[in-house]
N, C-alpha and C. Protein backbone atom coordinates (compact mmCIF):
# COMPACT_ATOMS: atom_id res chain seq x y z
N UNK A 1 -9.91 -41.80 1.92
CA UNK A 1 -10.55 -42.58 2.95
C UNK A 1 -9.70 -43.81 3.28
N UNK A 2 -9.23 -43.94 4.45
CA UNK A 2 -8.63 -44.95 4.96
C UNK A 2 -9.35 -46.59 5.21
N UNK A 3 -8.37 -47.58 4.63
CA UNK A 3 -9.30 -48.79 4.68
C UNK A 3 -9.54 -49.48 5.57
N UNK A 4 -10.59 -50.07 6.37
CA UNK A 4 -10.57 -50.96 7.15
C UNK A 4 -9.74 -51.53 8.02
N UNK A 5 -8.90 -52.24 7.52
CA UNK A 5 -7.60 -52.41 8.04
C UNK A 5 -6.72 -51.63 8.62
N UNK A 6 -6.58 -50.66 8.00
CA UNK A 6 -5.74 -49.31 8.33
C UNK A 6 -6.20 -48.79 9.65
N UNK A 7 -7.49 -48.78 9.59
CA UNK A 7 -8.52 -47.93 11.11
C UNK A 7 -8.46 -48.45 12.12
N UNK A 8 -8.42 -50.15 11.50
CA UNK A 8 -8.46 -50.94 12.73
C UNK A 8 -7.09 -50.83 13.49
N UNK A 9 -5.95 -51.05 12.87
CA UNK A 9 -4.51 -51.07 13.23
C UNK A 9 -4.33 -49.68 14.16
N UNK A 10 -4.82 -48.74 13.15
CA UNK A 10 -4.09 -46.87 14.26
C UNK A 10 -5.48 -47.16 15.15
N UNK A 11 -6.45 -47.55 15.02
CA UNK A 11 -7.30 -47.64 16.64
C UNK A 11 -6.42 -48.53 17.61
N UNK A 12 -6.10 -49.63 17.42
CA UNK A 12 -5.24 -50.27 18.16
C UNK A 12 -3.96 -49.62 19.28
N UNK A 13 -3.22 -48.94 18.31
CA UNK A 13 -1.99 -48.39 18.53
C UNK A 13 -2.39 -47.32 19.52
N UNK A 14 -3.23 -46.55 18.90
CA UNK A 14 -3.94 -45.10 19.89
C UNK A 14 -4.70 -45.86 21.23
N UNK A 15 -4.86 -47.15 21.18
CA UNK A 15 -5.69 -47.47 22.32
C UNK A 15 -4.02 -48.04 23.43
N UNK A 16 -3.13 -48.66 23.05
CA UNK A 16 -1.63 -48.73 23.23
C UNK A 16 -0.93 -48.06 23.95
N UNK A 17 -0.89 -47.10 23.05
CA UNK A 17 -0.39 -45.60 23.25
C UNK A 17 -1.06 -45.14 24.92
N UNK A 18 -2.00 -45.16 24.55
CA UNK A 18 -2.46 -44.42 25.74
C UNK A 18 -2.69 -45.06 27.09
N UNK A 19 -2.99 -46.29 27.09
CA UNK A 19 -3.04 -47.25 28.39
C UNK A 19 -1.43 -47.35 29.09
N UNK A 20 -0.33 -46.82 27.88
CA UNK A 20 1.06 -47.30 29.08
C UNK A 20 1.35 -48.91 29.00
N UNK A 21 2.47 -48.63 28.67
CA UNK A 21 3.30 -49.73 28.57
C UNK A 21 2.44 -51.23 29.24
N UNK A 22 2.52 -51.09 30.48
CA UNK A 22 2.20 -52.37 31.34
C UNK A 22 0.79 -52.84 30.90
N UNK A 23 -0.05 -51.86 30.69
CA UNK A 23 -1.24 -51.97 30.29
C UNK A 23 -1.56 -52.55 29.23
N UNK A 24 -0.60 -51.95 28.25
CA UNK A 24 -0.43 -52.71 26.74
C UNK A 24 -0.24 -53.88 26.88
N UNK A 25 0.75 -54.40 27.53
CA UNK A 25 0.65 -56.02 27.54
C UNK A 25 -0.67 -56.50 28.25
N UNK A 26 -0.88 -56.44 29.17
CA UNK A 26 -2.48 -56.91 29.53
C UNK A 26 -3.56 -56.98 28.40
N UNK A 27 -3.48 -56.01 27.62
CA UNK A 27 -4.44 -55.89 26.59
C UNK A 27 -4.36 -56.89 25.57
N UNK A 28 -2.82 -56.92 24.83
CA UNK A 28 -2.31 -57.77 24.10
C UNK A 28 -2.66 -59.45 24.83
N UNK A 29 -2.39 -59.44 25.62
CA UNK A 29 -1.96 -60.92 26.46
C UNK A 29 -3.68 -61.26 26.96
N UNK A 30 -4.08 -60.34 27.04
CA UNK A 30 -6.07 -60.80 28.00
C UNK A 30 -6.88 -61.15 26.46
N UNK A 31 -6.19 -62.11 25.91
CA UNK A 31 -7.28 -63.24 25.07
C UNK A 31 -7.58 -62.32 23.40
N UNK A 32 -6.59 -61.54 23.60
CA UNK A 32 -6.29 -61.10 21.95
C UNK A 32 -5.63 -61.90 21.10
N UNK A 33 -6.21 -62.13 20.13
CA UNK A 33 -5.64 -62.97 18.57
C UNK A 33 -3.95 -62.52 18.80
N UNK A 34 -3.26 -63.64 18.70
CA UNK A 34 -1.75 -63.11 18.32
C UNK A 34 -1.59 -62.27 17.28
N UNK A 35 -2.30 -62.27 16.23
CA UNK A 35 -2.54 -61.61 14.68
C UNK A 35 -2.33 -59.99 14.96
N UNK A 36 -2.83 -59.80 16.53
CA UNK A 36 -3.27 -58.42 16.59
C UNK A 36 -1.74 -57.98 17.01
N UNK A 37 -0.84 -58.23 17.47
CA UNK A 37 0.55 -57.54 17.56
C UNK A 37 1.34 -57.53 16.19
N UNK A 38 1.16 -58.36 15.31
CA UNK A 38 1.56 -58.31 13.79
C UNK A 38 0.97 -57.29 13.42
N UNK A 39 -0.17 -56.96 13.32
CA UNK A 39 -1.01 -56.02 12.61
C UNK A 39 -0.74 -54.27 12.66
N UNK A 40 0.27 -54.11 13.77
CA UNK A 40 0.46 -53.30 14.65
C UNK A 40 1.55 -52.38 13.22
N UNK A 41 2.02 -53.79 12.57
CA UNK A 41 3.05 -52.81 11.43
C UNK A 41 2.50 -53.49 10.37
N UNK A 42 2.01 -54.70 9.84
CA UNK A 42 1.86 -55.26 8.54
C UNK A 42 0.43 -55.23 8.36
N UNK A 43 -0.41 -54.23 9.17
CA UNK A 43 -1.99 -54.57 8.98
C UNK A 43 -2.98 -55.56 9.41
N UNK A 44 -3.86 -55.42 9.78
CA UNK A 44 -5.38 -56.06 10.35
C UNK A 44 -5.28 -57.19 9.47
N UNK A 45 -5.33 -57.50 8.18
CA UNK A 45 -5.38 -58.38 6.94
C UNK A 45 -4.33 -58.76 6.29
N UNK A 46 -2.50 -58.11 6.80
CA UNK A 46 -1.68 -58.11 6.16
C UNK A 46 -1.49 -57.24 4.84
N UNK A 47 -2.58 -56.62 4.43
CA UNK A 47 -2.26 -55.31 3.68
C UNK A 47 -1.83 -54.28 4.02
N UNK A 48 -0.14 -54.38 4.51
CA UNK A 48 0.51 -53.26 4.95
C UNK A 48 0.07 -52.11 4.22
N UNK A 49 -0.09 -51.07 4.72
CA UNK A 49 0.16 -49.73 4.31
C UNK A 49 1.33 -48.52 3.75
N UNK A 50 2.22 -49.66 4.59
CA UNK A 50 3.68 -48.79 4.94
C UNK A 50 4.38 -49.74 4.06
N UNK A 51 5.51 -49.29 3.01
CA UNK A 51 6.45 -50.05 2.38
C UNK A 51 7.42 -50.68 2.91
N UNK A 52 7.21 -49.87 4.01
CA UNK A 52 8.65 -50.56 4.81
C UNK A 52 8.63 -51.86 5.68
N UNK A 53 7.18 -52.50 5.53
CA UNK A 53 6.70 -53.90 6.02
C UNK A 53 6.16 -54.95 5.07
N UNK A 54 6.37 -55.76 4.47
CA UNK A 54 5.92 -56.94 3.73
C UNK A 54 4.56 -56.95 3.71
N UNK A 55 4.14 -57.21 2.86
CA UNK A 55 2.18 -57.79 2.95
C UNK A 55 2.15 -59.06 3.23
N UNK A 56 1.63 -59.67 4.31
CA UNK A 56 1.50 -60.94 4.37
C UNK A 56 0.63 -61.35 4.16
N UNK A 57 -0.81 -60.46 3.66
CA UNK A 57 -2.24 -61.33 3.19
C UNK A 57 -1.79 -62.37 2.26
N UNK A 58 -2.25 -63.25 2.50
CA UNK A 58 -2.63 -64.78 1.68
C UNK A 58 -0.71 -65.11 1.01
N UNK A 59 0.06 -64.79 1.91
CA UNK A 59 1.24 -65.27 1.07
C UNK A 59 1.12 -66.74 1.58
N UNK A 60 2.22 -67.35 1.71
CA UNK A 60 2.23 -68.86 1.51
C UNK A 60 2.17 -69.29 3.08
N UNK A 61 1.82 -70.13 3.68
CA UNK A 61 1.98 -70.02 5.45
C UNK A 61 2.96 -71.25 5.77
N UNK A 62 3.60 -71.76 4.58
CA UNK A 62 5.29 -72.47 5.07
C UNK A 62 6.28 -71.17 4.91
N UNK A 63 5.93 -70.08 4.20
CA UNK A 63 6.41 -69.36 4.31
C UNK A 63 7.17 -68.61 5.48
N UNK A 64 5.50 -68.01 5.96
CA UNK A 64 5.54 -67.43 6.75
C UNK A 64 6.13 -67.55 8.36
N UNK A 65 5.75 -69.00 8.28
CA UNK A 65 6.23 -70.12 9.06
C UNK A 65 7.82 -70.11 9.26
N UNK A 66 8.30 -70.36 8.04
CA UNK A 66 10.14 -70.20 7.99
C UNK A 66 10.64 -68.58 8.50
N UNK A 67 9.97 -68.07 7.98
CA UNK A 67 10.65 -66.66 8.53
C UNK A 67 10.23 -66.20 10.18
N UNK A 68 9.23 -66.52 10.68
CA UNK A 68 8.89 -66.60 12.07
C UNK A 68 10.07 -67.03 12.59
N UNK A 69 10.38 -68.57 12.14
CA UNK A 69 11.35 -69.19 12.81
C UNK A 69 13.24 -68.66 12.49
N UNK A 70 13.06 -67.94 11.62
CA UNK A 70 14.32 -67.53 10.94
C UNK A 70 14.53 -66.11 11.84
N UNK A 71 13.77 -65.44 12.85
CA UNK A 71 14.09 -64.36 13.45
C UNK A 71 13.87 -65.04 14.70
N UNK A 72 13.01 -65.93 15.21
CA UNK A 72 13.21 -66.39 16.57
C UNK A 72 14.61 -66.99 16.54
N UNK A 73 15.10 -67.51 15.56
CA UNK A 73 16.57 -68.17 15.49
C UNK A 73 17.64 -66.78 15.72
N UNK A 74 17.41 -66.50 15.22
CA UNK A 74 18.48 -65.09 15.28
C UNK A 74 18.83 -64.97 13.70
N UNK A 75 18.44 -66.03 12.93
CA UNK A 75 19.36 -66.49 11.15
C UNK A 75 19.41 -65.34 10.35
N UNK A 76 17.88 -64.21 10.86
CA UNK A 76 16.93 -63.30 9.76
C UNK A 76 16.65 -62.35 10.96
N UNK A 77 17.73 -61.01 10.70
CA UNK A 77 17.44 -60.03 11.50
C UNK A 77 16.75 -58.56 10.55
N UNK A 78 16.07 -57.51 11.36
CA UNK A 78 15.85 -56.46 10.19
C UNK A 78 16.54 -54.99 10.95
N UNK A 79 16.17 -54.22 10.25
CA UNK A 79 16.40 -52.82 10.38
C UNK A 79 16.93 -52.38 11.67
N UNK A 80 15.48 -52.58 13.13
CA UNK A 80 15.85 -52.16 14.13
C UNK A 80 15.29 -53.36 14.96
N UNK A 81 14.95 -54.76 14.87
CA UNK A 81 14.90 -55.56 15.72
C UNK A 81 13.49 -55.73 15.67
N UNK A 82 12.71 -54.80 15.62
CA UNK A 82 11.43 -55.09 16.10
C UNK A 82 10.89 -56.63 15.94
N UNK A 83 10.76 -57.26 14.70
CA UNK A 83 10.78 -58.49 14.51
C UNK A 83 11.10 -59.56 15.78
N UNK A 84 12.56 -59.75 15.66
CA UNK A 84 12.94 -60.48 16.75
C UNK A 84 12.24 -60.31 18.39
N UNK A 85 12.16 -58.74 18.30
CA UNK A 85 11.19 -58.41 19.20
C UNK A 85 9.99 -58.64 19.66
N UNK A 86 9.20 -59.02 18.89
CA UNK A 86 7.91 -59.52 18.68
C UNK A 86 7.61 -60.77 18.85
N UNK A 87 8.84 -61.78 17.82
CA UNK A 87 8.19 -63.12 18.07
C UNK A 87 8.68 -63.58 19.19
N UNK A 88 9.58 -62.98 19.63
CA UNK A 88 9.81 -63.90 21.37
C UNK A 88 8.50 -63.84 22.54
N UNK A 89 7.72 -62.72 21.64
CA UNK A 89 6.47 -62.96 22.78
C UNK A 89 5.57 -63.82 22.52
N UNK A 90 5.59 -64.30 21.15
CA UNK A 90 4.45 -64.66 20.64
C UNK A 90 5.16 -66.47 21.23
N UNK A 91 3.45 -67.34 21.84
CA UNK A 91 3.92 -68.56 22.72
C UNK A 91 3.57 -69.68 21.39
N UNK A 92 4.16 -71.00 21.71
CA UNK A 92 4.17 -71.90 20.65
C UNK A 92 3.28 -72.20 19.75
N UNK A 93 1.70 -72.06 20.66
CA UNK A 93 0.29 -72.09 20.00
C UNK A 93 0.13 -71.33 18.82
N UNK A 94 0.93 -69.67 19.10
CA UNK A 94 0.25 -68.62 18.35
C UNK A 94 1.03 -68.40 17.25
N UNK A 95 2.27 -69.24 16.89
CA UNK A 95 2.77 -69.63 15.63
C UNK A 95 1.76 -69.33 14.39
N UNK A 96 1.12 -70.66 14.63
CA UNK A 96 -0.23 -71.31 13.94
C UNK A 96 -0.63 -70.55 13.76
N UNK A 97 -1.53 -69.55 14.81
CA UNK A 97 -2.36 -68.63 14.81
C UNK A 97 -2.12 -67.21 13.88
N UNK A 98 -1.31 -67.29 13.76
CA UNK A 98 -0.48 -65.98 13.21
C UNK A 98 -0.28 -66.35 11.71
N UNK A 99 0.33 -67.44 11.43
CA UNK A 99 0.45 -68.16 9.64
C UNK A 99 -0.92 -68.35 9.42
N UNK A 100 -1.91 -69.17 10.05
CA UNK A 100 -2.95 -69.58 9.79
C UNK A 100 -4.02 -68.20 9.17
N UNK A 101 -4.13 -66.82 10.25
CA UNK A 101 -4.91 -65.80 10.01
C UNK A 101 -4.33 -65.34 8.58
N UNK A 102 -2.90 -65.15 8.53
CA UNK A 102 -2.35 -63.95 7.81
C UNK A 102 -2.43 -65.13 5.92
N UNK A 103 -1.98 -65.88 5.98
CA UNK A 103 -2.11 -66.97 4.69
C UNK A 103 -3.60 -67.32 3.82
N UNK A 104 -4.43 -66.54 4.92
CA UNK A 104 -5.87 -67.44 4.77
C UNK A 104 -6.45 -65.60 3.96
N UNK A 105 -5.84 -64.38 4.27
CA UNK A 105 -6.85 -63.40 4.25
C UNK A 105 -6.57 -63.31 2.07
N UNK A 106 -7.26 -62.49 2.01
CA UNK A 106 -7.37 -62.10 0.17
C UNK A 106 -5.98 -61.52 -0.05
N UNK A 107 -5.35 -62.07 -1.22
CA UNK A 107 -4.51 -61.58 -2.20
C UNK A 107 -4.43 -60.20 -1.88
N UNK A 108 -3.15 -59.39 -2.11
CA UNK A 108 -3.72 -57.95 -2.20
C UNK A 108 -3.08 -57.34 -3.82
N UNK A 109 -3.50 -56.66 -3.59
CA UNK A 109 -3.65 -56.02 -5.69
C UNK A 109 -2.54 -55.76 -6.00
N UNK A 110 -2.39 -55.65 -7.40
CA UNK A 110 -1.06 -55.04 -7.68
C UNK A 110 -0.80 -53.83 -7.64
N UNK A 111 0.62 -53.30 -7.06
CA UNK A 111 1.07 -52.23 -7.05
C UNK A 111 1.49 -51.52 -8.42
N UNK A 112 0.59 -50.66 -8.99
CA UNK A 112 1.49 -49.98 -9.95
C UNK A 112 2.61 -48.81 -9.80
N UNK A 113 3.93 -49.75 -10.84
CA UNK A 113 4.96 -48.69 -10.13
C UNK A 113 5.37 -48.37 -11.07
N UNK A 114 5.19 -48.10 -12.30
CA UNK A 114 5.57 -47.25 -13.26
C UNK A 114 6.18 -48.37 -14.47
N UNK A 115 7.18 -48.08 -14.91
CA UNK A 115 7.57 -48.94 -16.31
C UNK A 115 8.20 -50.16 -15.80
N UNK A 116 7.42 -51.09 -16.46
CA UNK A 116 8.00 -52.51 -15.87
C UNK A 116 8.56 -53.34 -16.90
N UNK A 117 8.42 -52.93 -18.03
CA UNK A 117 8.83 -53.26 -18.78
C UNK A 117 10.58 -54.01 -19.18
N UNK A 118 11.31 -52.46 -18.30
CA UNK A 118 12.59 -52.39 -17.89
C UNK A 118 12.73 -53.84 -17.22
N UNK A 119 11.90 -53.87 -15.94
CA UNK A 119 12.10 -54.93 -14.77
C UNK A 119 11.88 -55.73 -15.19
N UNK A 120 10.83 -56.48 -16.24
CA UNK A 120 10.80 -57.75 -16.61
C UNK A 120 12.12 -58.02 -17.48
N UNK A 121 12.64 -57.47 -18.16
CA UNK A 121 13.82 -57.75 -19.46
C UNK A 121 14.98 -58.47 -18.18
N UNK A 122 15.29 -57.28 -16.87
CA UNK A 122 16.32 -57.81 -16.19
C UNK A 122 15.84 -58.64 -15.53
N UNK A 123 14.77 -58.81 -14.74
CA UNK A 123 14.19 -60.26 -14.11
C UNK A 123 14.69 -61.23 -14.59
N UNK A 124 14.04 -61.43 -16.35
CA UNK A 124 14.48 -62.45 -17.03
C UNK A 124 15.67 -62.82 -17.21
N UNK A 125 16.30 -61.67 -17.56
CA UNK A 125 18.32 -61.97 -18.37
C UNK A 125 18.76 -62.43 -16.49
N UNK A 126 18.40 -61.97 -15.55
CA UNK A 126 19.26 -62.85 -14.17
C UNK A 126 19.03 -64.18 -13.83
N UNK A 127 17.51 -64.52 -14.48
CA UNK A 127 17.76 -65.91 -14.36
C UNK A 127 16.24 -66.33 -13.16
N UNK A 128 15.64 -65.44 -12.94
CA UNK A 128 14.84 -65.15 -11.44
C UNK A 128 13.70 -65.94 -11.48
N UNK A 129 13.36 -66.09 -13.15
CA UNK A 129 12.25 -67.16 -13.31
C UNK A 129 12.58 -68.23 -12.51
N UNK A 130 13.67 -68.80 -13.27
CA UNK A 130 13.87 -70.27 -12.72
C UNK A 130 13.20 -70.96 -11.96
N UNK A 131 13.35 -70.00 -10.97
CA UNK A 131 12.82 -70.50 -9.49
C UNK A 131 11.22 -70.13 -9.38
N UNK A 132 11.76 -69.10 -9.34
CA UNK A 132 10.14 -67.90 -8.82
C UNK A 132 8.98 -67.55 -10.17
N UNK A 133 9.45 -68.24 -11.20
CA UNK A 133 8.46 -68.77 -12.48
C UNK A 133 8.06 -66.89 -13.31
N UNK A 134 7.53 -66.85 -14.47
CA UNK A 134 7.81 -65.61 -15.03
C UNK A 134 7.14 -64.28 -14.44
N UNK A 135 6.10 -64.75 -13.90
CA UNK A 135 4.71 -63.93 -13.10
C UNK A 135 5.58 -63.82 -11.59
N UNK A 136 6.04 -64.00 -10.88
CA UNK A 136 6.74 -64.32 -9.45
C UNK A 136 5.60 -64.93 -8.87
N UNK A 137 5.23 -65.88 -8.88
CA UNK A 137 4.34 -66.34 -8.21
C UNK A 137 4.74 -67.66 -7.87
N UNK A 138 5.60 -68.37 -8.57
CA UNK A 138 6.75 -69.79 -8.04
C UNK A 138 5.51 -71.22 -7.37
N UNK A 139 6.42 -71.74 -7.22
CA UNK A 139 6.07 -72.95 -6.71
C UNK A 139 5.89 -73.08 -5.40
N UNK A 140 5.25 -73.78 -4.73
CA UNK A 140 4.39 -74.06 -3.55
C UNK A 140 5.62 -73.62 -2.22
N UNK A 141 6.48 -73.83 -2.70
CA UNK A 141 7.81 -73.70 -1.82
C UNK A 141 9.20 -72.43 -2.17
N UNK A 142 7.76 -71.54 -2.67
CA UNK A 142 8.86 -70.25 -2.36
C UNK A 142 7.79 -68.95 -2.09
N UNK A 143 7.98 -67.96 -1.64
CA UNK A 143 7.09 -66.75 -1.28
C UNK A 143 6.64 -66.45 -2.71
N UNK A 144 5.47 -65.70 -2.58
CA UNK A 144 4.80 -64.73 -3.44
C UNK A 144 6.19 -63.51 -3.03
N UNK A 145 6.23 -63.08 -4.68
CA UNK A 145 6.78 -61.63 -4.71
C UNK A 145 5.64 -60.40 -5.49
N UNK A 146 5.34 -61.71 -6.12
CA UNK A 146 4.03 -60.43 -7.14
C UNK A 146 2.97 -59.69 -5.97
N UNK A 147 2.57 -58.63 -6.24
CA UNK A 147 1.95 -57.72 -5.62
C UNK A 147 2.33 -57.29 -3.89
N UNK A 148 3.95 -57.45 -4.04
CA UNK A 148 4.50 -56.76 -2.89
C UNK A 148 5.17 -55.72 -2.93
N UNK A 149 4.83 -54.30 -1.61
CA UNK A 149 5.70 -53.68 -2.25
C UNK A 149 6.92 -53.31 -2.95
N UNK A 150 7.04 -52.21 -3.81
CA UNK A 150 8.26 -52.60 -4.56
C UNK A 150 9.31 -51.93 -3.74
N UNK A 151 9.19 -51.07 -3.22
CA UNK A 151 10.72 -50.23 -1.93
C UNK A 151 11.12 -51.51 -1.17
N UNK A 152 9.59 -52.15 -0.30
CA UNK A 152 10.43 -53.10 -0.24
C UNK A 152 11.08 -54.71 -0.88
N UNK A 153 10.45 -54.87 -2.08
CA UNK A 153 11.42 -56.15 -3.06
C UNK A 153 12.57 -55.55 -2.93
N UNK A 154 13.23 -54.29 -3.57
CA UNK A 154 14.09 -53.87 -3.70
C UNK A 154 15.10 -53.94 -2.63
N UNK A 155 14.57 -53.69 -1.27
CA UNK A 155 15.26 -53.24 -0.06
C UNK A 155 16.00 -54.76 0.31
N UNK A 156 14.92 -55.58 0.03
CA UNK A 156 15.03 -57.15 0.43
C UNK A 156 16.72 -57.90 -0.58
N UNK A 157 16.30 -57.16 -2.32
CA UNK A 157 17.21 -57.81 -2.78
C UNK A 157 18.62 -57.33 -2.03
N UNK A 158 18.74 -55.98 -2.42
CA UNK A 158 20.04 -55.55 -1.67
C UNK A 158 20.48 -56.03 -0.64
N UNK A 159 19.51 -56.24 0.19
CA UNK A 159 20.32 -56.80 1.45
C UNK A 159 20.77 -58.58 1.11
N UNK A 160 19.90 -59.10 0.30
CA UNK A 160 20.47 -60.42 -0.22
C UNK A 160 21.97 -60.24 -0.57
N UNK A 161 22.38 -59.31 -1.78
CA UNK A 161 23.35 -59.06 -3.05
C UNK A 161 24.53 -59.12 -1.93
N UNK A 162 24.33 -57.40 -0.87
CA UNK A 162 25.11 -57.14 0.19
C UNK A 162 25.25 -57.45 0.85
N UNK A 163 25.10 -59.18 1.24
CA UNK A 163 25.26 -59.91 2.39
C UNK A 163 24.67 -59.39 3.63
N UNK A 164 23.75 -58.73 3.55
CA UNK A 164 22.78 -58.10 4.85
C UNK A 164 21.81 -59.43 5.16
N UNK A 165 21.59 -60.33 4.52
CA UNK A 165 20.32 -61.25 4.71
C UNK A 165 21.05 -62.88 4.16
N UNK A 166 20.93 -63.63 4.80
CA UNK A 166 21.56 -64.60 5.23
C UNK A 166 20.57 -66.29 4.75
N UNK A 167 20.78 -67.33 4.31
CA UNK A 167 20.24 -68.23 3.96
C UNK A 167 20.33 -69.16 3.32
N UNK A 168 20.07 -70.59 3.23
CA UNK A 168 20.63 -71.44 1.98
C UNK A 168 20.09 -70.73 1.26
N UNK A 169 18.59 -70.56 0.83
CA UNK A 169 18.34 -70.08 -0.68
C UNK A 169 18.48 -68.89 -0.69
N UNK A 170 18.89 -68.00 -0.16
CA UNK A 170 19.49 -66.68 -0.08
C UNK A 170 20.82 -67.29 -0.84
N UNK A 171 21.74 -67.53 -0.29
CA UNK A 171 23.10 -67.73 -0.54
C UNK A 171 23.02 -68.21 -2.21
N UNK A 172 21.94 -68.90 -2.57
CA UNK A 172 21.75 -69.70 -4.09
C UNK A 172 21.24 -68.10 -4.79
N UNK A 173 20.66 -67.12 -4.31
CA UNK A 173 20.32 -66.11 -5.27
C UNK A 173 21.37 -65.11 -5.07
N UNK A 174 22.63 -64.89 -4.01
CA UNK A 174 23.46 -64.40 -4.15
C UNK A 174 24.24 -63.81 -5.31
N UNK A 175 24.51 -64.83 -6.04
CA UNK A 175 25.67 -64.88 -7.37
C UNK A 175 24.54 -64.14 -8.03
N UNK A 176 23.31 -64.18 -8.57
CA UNK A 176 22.56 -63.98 -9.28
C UNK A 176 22.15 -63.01 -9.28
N UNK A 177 21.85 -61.73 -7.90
CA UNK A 177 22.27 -60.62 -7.67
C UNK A 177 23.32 -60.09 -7.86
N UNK A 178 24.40 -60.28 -7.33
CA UNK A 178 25.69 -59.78 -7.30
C UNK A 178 25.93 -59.08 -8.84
N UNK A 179 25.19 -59.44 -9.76
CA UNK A 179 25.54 -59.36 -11.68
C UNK A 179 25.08 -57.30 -11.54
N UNK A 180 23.75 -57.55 -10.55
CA UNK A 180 22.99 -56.20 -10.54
C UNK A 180 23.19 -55.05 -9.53
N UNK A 181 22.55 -54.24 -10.62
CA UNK A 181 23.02 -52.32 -9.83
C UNK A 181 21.65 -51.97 -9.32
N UNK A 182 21.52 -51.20 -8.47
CA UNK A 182 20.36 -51.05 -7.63
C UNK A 182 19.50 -50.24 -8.64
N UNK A 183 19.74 -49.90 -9.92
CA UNK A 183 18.76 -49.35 -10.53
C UNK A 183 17.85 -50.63 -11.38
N UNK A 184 18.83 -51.63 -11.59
CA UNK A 184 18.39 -52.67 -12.17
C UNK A 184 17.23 -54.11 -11.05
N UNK A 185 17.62 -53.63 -9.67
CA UNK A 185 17.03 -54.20 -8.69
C UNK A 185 15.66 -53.34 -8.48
N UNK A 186 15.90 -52.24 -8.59
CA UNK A 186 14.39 -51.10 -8.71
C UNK A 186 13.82 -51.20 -9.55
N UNK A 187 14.40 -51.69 -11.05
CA UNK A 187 13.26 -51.60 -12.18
C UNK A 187 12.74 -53.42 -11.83
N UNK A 188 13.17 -54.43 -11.39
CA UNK A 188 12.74 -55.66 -11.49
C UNK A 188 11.43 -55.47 -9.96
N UNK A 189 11.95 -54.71 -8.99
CA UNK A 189 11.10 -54.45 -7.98
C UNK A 189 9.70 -54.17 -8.68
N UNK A 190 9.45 -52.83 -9.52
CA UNK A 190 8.68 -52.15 -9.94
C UNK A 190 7.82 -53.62 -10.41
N UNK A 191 8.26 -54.33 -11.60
CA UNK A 191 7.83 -55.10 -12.41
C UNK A 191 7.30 -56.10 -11.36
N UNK A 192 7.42 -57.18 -10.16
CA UNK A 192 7.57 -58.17 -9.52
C UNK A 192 6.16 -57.23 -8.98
N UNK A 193 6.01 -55.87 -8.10
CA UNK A 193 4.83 -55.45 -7.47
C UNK A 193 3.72 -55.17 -8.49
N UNK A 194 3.77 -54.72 -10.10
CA UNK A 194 2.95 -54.93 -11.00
C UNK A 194 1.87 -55.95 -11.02
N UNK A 195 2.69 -57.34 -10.72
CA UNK A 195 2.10 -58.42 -11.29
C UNK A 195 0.69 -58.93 -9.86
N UNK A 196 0.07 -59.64 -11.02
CA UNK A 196 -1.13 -59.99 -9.71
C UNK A 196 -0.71 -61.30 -9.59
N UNK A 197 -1.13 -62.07 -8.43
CA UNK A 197 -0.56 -63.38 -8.45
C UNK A 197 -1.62 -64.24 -8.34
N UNK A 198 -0.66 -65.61 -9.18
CA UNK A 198 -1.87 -66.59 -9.85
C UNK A 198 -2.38 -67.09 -8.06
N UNK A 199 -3.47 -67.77 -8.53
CA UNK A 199 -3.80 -69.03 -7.10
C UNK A 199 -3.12 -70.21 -7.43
């Protein structure tokens, strides 16, 4: 049984889909929550479905905030654009609107991904606490990693290690990747989506 969120999002898309392009924007643009074009890939609540999109329920909303602005900049590009795509529509108001909904909804659970055991030993020996504290749950001024998916932690580090993803504090976890092999980035993934995160 599909959750809430989930129904709401493919009702959306199927209602999209079928009105035609021009229409879609009318729909989007005639007094819909900005939230609702996010939702379109990361979920109604930010409990993506799909690994291949971040959960943004209740992550941090300076967060969320920096990375908005890190793809309207051009700084933080992804896969096929869509991102960049998106926030150029979204108008100065719906910033807010968009951090404010997605920061405010419930935690989402932990992912169990098998032996984490592995992932915590290398978490630790790279040094990852430091920052992002032993649980990944860090200080007021860095993202939640605990209970995100793990394909994508993983996908995220690599592109850090491999210079795909760009940033001062990117550039500071650089060296600190660079030590690791993508099996060792998969077992710390596994371990990082395990964890539930503190409040």
């Amino acid at each position: 049984m599909q959750r809430p969120d989930v129904r709401a999002a493919l009702a959306l898309i199927v209602i999209l889909m079928s009105a035609g392009p021009a229409a879609a924007d009318s729909l989007l643009d005639d007094g819909a929550p900005a939230y609702e074009r996010c939702a379109l890939c990361h979920g109604l609540s930010g409990d993506s479905a799909r690994d291949r999109f971040p959960k943004l329920a209740g992550q941090r909303p300076d967060y969320i905030r920096a990375q908005i602005g890190a793809f309207l900049s051009g700084q933080r590009t992804n896969d096929r654009g869509q991102m960049a795509a998106v926030v150029t529509e979204l108008k100065p108001g719906d910033i807010a609107e968009v951090v404010g909904w997605f920061s405010s909804q419930p935690h989402p659970e932990p992912v169990p991904a098998g032996d984490t055991e592995t992932g915590q030993i290398a978490y630790l020996s790279a040094g990852c606490e430091e920052c992002h504290d032993e649980r990944a749950a860090g200080p007021e001024n860095i993202p939640y990693l605990a209970s995100q998916h793990p394909a994508y932690l993983a996908k995220q580090m690599r592109d850090m290690r491999d210079g795909r993803r760009d940033g001062a504090a990117i550039d500071a976890m650089r060296a600190q990747l660079s030590k690791l092999s993508d099996a060792d980035l998969n077992a710390i993934a596994a371990y990082l989506a395990a964890q539930g995160r503190t409040q």
